[in-house]
C-alpha atoms as a PDB file:
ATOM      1  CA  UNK A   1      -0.317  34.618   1.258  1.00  0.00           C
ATOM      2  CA  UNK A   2      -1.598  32.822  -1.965  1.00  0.00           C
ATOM      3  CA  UNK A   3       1.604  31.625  -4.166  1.00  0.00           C
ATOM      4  CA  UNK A   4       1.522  31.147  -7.558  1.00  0.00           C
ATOM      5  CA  UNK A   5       1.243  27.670  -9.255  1.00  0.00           C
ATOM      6  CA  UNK A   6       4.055  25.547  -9.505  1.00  0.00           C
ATOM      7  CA  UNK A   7       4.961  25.270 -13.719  1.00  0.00           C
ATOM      8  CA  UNK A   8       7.506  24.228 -15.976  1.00  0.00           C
ATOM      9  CA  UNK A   9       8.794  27.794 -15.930  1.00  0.00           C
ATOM     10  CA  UNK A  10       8.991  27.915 -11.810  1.00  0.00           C
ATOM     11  CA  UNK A  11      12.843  27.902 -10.461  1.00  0.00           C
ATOM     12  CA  UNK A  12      14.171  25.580  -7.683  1.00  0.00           C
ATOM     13  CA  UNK A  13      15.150  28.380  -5.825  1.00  0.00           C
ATOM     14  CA  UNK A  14      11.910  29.776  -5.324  1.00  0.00           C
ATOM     15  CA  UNK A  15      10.292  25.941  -4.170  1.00  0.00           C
ATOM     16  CA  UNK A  16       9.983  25.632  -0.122  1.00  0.00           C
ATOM     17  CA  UNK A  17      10.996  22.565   1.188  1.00  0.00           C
ATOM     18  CA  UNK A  18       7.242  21.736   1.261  1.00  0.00           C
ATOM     19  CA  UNK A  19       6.668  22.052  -2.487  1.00  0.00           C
ATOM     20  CA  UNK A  20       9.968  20.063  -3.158  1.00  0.00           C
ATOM     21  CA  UNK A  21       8.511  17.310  -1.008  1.00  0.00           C
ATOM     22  CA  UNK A  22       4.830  17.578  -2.733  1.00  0.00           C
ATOM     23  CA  UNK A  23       6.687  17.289  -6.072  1.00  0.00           C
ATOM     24  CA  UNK A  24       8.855  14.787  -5.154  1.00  0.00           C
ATOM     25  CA  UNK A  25       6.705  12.800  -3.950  1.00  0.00           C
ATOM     26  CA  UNK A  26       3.600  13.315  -6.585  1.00  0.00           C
ATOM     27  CA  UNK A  27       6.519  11.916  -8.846  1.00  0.00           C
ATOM     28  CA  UNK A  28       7.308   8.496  -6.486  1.00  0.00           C
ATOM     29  CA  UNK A  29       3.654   8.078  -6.705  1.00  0.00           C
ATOM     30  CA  UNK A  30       3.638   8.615 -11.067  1.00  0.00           C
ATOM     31  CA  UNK A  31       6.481   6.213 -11.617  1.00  0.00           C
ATOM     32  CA  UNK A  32       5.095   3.237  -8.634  1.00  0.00           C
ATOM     33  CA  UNK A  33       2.030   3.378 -10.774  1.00  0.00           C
ATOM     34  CA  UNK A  34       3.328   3.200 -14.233  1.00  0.00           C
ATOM     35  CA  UNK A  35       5.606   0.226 -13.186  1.00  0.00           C
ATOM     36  CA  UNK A  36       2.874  -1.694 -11.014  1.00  0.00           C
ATOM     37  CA  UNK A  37       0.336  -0.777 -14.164  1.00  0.00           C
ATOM     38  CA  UNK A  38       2.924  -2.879 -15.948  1.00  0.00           C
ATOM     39  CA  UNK A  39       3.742  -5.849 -14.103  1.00  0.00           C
ATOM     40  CA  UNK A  40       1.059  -8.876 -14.746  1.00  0.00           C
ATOM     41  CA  UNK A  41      -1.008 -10.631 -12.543  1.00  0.00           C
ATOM     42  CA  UNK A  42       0.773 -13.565 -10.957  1.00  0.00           C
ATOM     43  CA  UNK A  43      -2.698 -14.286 -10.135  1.00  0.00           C
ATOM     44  CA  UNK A  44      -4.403 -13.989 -13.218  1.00  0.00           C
ATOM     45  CA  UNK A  45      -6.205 -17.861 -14.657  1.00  0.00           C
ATOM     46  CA  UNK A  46      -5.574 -19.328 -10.811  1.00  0.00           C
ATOM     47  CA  UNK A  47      -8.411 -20.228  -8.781  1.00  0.00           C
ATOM     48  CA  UNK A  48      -8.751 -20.215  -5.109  1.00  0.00           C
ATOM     49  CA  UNK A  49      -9.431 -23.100  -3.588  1.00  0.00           C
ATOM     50  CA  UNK A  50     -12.812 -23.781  -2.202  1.00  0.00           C
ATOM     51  CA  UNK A  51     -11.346 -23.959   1.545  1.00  0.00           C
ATOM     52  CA  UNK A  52     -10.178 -20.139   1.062  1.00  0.00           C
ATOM     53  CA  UNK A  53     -12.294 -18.677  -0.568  1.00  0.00           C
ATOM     54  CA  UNK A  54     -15.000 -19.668   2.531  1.00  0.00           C
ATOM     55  CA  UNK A  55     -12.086 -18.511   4.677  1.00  0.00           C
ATOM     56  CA  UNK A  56     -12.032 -15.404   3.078  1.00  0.00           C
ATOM     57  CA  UNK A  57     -15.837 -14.961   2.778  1.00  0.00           C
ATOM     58  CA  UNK A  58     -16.412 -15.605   6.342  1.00  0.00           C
ATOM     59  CA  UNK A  59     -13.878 -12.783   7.178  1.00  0.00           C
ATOM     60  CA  UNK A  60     -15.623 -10.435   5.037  1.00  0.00           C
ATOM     61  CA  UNK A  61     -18.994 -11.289   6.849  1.00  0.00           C
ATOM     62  CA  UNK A  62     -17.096 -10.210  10.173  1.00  0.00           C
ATOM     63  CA  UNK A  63     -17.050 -13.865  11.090  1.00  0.00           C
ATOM     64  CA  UNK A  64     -14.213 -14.254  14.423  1.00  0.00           C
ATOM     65  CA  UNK A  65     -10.343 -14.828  12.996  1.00  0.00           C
ATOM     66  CA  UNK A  66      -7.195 -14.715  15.115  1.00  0.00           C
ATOM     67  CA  UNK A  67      -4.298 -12.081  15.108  1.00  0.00           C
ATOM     68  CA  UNK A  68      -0.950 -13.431  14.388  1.00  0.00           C
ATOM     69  CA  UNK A  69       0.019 -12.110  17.552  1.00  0.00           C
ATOM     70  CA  UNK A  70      -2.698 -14.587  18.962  1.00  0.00           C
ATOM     71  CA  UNK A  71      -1.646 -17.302  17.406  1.00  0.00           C
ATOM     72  CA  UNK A  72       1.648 -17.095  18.135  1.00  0.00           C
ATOM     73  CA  UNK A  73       1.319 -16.956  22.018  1.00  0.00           C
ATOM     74  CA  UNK A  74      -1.216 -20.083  21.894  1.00  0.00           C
ATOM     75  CA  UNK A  75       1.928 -22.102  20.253  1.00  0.00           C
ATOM     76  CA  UNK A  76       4.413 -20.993  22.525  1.00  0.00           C
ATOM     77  CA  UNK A  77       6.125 -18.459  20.331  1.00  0.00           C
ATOM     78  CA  UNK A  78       6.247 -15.318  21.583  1.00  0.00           C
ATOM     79  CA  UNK A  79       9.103 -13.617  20.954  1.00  0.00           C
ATOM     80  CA  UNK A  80       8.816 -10.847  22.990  1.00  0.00           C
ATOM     81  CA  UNK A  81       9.526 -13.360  26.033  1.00  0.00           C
END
């Protein structure tokens, strides 16, 4: 069953659930990225500091890191204890 396109002119009534959902959310998604379009970079004129940055490279290059998870049972905090 092919339905017609969803317009201006279309009624609520004749929506499923499913298109209500679709439309709802294809209108979360418009707004998130006209208001995160608009906030500034906290980061922006900040460097990272040379420790980091070979932190971060060496993650990108698939070098070994630890889970948090990890981490946290080495030090004795698990919480799930």
């Amino acid at each position: 069953m092919n339905k017609a396109p969803i317009t201006d002119e279309t009624k609520l009534a004749d929506l499923t659930i499913g298109d209500l959902k679709g439309l709802l959310r294809e209108m979360m998604e418009s707004a998130l990225q006209d208001f995160m379009g608009s906030l500034p970079d906290p980061d922006q004129g900040k460097t990272i500091r040379p420790e980091i940055e070979a932190e971060l490279e060496g993650i990108e290059a698939g070098d070994s890191y630890h889970l948090l998870e990890e981490i946290k049972r080495t030090l004795g905090l698990d919480v799930n204890e």
